[in-house]
PDB file of N, CA and C in Angstrom:
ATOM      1  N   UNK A   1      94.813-187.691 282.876  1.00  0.00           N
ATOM      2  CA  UNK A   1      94.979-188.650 281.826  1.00  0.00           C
ATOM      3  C   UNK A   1      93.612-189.002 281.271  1.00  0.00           C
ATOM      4  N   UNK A   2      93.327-188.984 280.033  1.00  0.00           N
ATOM      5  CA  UNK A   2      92.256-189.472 279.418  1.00  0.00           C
ATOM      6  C   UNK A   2      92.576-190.862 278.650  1.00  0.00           C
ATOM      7  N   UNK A   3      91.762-191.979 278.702  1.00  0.00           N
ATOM      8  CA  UNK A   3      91.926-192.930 277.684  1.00  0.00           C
ATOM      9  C   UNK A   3      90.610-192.687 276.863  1.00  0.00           C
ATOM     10  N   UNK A   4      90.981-193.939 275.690  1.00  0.00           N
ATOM     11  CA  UNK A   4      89.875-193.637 274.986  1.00  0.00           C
ATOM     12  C   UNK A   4      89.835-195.247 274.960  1.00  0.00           C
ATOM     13  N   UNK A   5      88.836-195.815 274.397  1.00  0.00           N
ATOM     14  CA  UNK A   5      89.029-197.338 273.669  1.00  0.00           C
ATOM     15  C   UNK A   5      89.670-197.590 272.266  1.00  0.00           C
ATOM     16  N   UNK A   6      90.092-198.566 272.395  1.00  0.00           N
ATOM     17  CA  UNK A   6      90.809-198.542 270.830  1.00  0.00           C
ATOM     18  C   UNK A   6      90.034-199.336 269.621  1.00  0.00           C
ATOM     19  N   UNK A   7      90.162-198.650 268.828  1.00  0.00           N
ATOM     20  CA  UNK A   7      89.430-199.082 267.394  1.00  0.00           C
ATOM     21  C   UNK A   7      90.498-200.261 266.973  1.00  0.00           C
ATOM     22  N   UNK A   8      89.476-201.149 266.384  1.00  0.00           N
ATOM     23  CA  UNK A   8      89.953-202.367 266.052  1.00  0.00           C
ATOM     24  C   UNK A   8      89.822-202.647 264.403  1.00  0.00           C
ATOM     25  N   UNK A   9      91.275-202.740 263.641  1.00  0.00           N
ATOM     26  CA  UNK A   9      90.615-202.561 262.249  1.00  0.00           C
ATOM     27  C   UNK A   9      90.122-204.048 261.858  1.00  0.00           C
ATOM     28  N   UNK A  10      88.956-203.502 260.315  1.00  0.00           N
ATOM     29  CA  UNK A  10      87.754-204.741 260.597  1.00  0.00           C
ATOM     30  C   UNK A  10      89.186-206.316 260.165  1.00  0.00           C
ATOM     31  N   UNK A  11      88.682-207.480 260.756  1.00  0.00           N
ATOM     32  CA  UNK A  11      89.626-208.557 260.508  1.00  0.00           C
ATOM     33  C   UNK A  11      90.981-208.663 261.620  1.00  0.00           C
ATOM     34  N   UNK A  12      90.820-207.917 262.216  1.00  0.00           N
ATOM     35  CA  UNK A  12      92.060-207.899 262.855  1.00  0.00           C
ATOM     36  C   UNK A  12      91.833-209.253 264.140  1.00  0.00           C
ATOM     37  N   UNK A  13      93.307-209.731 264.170  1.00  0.00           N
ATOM     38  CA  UNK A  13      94.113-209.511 264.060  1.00  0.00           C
ATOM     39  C   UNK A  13      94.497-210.232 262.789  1.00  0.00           C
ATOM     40  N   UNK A  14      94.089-211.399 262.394  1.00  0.00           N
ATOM     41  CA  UNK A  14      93.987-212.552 261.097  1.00  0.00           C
ATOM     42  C   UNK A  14      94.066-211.786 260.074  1.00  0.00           C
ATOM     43  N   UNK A  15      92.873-210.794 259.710  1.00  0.00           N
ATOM     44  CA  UNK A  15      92.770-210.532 258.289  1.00  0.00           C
ATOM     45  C   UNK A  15      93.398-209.260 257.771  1.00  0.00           C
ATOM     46  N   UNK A  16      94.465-208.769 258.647  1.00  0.00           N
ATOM     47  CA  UNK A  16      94.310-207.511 258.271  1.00  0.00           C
ATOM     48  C   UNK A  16      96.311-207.360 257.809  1.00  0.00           C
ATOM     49  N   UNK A  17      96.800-206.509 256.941  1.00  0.00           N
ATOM     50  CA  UNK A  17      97.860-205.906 256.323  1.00  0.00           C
ATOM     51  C   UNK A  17      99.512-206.807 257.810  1.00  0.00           C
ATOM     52  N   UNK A  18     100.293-206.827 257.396  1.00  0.00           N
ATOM     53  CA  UNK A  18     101.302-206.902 258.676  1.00  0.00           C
ATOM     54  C   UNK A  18     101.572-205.932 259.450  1.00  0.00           C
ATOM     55  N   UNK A  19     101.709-205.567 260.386  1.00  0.00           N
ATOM     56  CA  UNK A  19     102.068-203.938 261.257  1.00  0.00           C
ATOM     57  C   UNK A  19     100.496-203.534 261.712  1.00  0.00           C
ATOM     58  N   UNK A  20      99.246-204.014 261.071  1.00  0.00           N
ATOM     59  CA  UNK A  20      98.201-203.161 261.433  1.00  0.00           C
ATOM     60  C   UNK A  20      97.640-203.398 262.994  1.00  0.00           C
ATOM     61  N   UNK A  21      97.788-202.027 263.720  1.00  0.00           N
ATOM     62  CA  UNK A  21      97.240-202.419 265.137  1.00  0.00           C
ATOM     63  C   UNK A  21      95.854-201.270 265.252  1.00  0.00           C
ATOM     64  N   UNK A  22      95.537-201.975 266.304  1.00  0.00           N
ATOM     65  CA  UNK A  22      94.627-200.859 267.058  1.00  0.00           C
ATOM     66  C   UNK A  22      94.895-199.559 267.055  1.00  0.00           C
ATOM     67  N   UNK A  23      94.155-198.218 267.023  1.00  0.00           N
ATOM     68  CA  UNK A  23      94.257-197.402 267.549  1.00  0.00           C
ATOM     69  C   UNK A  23      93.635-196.723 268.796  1.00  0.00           C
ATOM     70  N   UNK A  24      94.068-195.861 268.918  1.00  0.00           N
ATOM     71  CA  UNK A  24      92.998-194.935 270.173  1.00  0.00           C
ATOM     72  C   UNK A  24      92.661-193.681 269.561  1.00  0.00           C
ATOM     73  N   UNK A  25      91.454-193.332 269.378  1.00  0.00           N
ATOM     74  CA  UNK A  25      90.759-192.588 268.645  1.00  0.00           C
ATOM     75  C   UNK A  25      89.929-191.424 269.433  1.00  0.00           C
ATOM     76  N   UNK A  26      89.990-190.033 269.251  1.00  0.00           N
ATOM     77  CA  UNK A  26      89.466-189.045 270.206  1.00  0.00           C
ATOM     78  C   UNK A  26      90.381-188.222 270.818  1.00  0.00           C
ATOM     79  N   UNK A  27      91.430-188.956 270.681  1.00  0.00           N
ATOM     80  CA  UNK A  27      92.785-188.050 271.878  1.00  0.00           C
ATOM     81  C   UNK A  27      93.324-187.044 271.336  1.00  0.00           C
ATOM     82  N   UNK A  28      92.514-186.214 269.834  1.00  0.00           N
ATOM     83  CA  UNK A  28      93.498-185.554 269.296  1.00  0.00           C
ATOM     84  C   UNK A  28      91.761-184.337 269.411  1.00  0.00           C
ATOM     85  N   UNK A  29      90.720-184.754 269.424  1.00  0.00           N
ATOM     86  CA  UNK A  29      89.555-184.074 269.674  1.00  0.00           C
ATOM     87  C   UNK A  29      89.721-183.580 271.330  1.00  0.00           C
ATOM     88  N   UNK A  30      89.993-184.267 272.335  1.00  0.00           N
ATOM     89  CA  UNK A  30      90.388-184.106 273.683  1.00  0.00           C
ATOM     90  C   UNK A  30      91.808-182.964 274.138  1.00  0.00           C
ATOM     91  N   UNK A  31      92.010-183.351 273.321  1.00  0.00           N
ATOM     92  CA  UNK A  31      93.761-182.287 273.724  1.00  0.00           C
ATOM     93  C   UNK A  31      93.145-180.715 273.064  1.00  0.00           C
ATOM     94  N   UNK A  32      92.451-180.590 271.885  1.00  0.00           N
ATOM     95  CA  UNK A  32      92.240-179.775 271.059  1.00  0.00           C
ATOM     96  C   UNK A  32      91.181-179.006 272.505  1.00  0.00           C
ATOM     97  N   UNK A  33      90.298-179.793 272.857  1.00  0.00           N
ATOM     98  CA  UNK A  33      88.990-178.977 273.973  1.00  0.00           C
ATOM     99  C   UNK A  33      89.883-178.638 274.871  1.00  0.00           C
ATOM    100  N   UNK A  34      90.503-179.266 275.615  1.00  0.00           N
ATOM    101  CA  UNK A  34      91.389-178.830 277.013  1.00  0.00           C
ATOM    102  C   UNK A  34      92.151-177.416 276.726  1.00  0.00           C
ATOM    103  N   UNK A  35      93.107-177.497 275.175  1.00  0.00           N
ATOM    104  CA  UNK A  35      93.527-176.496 274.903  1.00  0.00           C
ATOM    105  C   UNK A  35      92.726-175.375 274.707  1.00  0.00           C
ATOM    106  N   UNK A  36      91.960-174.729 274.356  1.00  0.00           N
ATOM    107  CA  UNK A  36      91.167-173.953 274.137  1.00  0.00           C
ATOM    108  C   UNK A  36      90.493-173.340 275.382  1.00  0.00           C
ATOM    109  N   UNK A  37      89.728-174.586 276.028  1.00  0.00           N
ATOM    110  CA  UNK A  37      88.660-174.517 277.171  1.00  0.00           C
ATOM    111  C   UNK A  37      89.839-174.196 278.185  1.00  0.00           C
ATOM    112  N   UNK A  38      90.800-174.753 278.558  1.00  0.00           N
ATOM    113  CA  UNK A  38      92.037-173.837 279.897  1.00  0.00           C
ATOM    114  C   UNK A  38      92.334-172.971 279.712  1.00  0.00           C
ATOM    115  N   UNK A  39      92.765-172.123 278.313  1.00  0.00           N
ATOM    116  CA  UNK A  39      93.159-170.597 277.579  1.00  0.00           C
ATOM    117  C   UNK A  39      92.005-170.135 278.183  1.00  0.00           C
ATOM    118  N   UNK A  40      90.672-170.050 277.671  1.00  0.00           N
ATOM    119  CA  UNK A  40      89.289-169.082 277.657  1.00  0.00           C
ATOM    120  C   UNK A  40      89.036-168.840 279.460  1.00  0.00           C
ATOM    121  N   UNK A  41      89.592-170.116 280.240  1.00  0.00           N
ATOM    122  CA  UNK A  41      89.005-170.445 282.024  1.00  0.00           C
ATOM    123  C   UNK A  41      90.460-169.805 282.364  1.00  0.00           C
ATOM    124  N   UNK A  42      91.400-169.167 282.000  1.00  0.00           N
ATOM    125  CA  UNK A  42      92.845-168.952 282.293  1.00  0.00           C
ATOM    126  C   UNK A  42      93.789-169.511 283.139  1.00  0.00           C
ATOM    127  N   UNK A  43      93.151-170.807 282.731  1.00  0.00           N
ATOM    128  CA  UNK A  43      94.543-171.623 283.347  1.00  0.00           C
ATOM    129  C   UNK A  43      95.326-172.002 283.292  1.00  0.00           C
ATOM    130  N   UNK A  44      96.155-171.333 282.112  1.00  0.00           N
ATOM    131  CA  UNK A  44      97.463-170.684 281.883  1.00  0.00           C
ATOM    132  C   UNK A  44      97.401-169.636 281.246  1.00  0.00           C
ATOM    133  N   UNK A  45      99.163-169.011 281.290  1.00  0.00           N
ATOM    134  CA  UNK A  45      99.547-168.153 280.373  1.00  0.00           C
ATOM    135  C   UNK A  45     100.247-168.353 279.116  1.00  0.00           C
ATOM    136  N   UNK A  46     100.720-169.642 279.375  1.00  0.00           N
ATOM    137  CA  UNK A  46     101.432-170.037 278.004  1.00  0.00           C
ATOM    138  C   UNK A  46     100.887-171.348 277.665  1.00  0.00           C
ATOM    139  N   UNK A  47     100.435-171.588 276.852  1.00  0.00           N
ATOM    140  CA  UNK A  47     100.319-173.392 276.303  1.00  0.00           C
ATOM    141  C   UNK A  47     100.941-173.670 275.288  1.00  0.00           C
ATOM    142  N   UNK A  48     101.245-174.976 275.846  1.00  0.00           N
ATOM    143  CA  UNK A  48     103.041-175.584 274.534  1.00  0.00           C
ATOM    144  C   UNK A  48     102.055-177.048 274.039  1.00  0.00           C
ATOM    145  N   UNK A  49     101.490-176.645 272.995  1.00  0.00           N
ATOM    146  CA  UNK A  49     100.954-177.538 272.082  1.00  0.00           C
ATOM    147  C   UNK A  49     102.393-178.435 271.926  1.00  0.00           C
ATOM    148  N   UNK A  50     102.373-179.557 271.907  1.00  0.00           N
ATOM    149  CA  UNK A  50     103.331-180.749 271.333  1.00  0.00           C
ATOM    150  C   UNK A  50     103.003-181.682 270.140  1.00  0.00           C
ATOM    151  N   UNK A  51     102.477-180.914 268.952  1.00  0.00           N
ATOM    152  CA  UNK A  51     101.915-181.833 268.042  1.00  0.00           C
ATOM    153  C   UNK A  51     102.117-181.047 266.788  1.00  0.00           C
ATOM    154  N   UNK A  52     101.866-182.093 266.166  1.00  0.00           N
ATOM    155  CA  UNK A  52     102.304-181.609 264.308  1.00  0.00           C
ATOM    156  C   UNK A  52     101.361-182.075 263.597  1.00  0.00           C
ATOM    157  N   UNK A  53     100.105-182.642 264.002  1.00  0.00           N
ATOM    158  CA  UNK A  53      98.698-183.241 263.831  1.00  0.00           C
ATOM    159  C   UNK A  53      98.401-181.616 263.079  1.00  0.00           C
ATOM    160  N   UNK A  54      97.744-181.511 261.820  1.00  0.00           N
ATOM    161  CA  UNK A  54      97.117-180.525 261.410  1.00  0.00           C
ATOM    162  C   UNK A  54      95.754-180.208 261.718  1.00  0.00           C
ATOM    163  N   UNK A  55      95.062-180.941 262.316  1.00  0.00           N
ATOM    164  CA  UNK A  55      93.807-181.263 263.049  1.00  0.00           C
ATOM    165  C   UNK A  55      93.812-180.461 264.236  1.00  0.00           C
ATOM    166  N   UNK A  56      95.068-180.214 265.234  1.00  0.00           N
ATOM    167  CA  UNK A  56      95.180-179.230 265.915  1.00  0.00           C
ATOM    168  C   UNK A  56      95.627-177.327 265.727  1.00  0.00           C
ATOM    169  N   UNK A  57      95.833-177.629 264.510  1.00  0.00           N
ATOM    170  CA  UNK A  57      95.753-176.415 264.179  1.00  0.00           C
ATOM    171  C   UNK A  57      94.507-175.045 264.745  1.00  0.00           C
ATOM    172  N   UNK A  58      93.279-175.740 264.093  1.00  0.00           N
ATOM    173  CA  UNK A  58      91.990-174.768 264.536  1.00  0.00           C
ATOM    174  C   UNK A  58      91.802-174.406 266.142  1.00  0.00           C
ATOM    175  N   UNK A  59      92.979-175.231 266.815  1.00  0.00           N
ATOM    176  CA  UNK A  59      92.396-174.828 268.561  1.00  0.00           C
ATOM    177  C   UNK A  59      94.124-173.763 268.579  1.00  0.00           C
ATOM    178  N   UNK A  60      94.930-173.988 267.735  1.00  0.00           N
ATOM    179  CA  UNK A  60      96.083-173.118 267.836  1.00  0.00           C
ATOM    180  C   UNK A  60      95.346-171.661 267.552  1.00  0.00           C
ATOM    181  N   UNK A  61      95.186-171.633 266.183  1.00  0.00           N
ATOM    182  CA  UNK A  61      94.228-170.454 266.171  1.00  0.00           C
ATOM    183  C   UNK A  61      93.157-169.530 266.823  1.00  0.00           C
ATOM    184  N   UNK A  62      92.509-170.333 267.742  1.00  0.00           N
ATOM    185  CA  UNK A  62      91.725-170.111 267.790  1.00  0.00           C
ATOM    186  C   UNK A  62      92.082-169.273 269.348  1.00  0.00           C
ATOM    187  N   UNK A  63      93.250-170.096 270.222  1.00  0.00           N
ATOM    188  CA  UNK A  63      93.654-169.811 271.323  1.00  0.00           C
ATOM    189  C   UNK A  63      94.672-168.047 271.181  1.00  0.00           C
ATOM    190  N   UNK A  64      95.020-168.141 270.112  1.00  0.00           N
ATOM    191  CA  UNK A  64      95.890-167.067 269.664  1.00  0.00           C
ATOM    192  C   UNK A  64      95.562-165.942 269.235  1.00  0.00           C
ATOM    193  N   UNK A  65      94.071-166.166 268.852  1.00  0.00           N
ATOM    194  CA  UNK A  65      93.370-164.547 268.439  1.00  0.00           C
ATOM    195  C   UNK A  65      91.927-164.287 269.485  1.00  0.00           C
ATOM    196  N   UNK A  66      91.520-165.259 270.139  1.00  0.00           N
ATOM    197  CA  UNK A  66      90.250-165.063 271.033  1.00  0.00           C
ATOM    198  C   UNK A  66      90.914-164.905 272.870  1.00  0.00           C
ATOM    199  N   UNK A  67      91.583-165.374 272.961  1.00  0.00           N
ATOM    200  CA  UNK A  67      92.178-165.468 274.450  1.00  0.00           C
ATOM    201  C   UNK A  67      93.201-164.702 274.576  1.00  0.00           C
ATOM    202  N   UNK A  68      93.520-163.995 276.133  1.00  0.00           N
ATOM    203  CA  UNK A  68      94.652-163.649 276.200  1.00  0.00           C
ATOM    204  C   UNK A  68      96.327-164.910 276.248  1.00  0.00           C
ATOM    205  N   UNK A  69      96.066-165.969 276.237  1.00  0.00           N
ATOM    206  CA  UNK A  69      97.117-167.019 276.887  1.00  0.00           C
ATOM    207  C   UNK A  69      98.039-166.986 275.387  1.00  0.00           C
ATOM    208  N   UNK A  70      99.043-167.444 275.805  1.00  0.00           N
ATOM    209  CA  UNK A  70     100.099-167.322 274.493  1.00  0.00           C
ATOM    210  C   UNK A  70     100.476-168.287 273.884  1.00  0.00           C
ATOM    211  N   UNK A  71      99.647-169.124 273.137  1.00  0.00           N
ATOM    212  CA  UNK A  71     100.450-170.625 272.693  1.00  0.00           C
ATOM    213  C   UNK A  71     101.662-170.432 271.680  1.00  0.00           C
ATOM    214  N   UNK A  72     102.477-171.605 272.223  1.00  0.00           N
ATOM    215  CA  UNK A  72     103.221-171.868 271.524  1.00  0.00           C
ATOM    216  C   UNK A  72     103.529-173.425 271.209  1.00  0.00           C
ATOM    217  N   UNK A  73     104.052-174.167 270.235  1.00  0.00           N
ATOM    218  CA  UNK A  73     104.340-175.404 270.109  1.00  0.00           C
ATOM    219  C   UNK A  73     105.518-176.182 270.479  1.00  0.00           C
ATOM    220  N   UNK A  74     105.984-177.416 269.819  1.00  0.00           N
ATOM    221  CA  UNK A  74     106.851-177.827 270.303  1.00  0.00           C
ATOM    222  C   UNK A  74     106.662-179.052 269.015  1.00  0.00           C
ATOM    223  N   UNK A  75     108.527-179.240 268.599  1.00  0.00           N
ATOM    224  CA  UNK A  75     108.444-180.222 267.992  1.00  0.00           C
ATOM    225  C   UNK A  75     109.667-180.876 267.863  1.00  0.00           C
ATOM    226  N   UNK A  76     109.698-182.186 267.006  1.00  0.00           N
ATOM    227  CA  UNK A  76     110.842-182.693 267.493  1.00  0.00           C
ATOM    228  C   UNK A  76     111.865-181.985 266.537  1.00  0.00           C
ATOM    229  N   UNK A  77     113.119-181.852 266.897  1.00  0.00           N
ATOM    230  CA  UNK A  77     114.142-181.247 266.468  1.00  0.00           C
ATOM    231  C   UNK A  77     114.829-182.042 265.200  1.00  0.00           C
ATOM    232  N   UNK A  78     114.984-181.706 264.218  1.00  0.00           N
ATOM    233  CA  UNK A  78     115.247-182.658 263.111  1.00  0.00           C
ATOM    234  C   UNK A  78     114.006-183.277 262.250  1.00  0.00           C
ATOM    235  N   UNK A  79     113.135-182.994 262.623  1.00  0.00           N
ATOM    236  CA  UNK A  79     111.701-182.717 261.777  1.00  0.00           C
ATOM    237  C   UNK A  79     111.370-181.500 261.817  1.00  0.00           C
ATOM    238  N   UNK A  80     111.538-181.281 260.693  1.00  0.00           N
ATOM    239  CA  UNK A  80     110.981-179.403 260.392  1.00  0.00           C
ATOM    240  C   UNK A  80     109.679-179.638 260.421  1.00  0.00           C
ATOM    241  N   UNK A  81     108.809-180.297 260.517  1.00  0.00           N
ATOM    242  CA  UNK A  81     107.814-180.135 260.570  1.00  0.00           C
ATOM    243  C   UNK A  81     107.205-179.490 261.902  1.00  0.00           C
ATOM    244  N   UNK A  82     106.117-178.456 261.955  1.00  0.00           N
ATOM    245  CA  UNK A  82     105.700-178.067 263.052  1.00  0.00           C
ATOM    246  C   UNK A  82     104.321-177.270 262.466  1.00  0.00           C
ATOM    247  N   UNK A  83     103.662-176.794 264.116  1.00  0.00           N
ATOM    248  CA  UNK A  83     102.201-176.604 263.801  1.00  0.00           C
ATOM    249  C   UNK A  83     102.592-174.813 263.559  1.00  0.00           C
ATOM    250  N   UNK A  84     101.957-174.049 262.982  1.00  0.00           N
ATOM    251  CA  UNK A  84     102.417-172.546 262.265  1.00  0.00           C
ATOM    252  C   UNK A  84     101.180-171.531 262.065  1.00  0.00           C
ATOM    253  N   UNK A  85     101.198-170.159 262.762  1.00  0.00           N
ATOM    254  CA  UNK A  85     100.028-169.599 262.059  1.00  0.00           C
ATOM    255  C   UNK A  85     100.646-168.808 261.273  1.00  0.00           C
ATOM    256  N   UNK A  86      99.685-168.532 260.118  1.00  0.00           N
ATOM    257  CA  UNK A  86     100.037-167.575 258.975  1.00  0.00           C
ATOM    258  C   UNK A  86     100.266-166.351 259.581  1.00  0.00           C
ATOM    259  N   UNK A  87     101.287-165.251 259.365  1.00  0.00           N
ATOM    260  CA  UNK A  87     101.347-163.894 259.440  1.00  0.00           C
ATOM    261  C   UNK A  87     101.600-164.005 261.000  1.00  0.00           C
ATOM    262  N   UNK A  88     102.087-165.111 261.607  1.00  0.00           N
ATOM    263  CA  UNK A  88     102.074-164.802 263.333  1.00  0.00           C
ATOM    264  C   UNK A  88     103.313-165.790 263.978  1.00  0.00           C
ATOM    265  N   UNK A  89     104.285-164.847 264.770  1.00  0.00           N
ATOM    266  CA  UNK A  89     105.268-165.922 265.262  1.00  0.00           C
ATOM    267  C   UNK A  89     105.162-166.644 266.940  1.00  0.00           C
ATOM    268  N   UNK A  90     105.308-167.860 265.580  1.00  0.00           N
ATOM    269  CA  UNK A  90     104.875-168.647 267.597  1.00  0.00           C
ATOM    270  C   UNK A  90     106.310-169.270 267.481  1.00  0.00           C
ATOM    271  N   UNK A  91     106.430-169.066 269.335  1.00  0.00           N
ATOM    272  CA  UNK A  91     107.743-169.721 269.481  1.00  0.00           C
ATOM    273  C   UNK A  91     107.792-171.382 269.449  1.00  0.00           C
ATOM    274  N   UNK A  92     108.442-171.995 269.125  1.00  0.00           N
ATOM    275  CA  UNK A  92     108.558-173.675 268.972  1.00  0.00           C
ATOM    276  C   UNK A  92     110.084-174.351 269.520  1.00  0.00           C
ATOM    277  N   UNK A  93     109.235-174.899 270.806  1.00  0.00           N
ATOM    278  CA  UNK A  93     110.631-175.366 271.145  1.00  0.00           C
ATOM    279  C   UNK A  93     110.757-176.841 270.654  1.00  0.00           C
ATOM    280  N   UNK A  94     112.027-176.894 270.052  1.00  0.00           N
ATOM    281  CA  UNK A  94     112.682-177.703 269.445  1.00  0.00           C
ATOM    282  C   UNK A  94     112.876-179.183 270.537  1.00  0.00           C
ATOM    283  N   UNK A  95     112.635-179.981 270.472  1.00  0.00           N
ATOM    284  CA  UNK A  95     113.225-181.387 271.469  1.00  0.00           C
ATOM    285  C   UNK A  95     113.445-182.515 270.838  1.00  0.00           C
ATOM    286  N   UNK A  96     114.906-182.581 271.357  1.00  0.00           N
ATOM    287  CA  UNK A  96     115.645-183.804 270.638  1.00  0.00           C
ATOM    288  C   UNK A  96     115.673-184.979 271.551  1.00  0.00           C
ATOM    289  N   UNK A  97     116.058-186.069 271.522  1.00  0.00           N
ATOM    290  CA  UNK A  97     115.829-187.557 271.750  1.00  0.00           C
ATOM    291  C   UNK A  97     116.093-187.154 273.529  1.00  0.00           C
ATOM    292  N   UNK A  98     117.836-186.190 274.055  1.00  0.00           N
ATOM    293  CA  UNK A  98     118.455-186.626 275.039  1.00  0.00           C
ATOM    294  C   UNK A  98     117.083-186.167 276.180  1.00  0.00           C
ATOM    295  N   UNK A  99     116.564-184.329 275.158  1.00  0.00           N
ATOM    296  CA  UNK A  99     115.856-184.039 276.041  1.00  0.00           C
ATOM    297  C   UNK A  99     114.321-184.336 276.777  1.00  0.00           C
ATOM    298  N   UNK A 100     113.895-185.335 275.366  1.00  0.00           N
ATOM    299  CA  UNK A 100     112.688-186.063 275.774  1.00  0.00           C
ATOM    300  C   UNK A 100     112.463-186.905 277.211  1.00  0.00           C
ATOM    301  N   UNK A 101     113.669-187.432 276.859  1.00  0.00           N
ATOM    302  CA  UNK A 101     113.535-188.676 277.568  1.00  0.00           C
ATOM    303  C   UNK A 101     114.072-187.828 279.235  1.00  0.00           C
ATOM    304  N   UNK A 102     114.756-186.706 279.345  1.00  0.00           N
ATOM    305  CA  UNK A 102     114.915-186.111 280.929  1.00  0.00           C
ATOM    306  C   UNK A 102     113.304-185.965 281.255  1.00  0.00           C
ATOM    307  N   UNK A 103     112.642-185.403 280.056  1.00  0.00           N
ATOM    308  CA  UNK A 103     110.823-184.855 281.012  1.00  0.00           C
ATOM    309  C   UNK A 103     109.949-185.778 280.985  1.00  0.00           C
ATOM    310  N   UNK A 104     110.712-187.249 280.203  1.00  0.00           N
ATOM    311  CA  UNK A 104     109.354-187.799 279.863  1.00  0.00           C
ATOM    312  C   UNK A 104     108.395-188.476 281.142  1.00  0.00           C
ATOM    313  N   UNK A 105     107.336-188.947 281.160  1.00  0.00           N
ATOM    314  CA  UNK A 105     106.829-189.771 282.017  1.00  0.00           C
ATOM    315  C   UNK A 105     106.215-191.084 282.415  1.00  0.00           C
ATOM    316  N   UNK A 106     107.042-191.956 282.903  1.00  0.00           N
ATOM    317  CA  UNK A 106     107.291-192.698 283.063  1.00  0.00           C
ATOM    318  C   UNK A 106     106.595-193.562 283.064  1.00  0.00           C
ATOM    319  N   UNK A 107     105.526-192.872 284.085  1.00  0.00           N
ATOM    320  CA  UNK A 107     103.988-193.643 285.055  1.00  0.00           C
ATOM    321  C   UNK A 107     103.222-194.670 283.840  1.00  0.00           C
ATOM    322  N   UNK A 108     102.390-195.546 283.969  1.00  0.00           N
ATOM    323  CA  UNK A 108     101.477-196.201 283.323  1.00  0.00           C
ATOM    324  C   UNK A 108     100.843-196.180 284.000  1.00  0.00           C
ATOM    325  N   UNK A 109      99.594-195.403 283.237  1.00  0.00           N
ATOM    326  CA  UNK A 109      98.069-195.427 283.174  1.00  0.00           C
ATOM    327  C   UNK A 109      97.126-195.605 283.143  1.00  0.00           C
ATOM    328  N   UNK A 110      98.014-196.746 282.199  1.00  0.00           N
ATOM    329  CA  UNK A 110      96.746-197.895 282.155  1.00  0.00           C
ATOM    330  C   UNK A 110      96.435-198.947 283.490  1.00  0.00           C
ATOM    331  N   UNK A 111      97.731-198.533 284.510  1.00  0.00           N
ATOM    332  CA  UNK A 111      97.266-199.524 285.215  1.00  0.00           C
ATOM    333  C   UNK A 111      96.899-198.587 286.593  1.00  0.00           C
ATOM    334  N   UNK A 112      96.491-197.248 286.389  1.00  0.00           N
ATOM    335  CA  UNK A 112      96.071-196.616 287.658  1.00  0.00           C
ATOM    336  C   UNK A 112      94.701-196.436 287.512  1.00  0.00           C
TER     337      UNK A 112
END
């Protein structure tokens, strides 16, 4: 598990829009190194990217023509949206609400 600290937008909590919270910032730079850096060290054969972030794209690529490991993605089912290389089929497994919630995990982190 990685945390990051969370960015605080300026004014918050007083000055800022209704709904506006914190974020956590880095976790999409972190997933992108792990992916890449475990493909190249082969510590796997398959990696199931879970994101639709276009920002992860360049470590999809990059895992798919420099490494032997085989990524593939994953997205939610009923959003066509998903991560895609040009001219190349990656498999994408589809996950809907019932099946999230059988793998999801549970644990909090924040308090280990």
């Amino acid at each position: 598990m990685i945390a990051r600290p969370l960015k605080y937008p300026r004014g918050w909590p007083d000055r800022c829009p209704p709904g506006t919270r914190p974020q956590e910032k880095g976790i999409d730079v972190a997933l992108a190194v792990d992916f890449t850096a475990m493909a190249l060290l082969k510590r796997y054969d398959v990696g199931i990217l879970f994101s639709t972030d276009t920002d992860m794209q360049y470590a999809l690529e990059f895992v798919a023509s420099k490494t032997e490991a085989r990524p593939e993605v994953s997205a939610w089912r009923g959003n066509r949206s998903r991560l895609e290389i040009k001219d190349k089929k990656l498999w994408c497994h589809w996950i809907r609400e019932s099946v999230y919630r059988q793998v999801a995990d549970p644990t909090c982190y924040s308090k280990a």
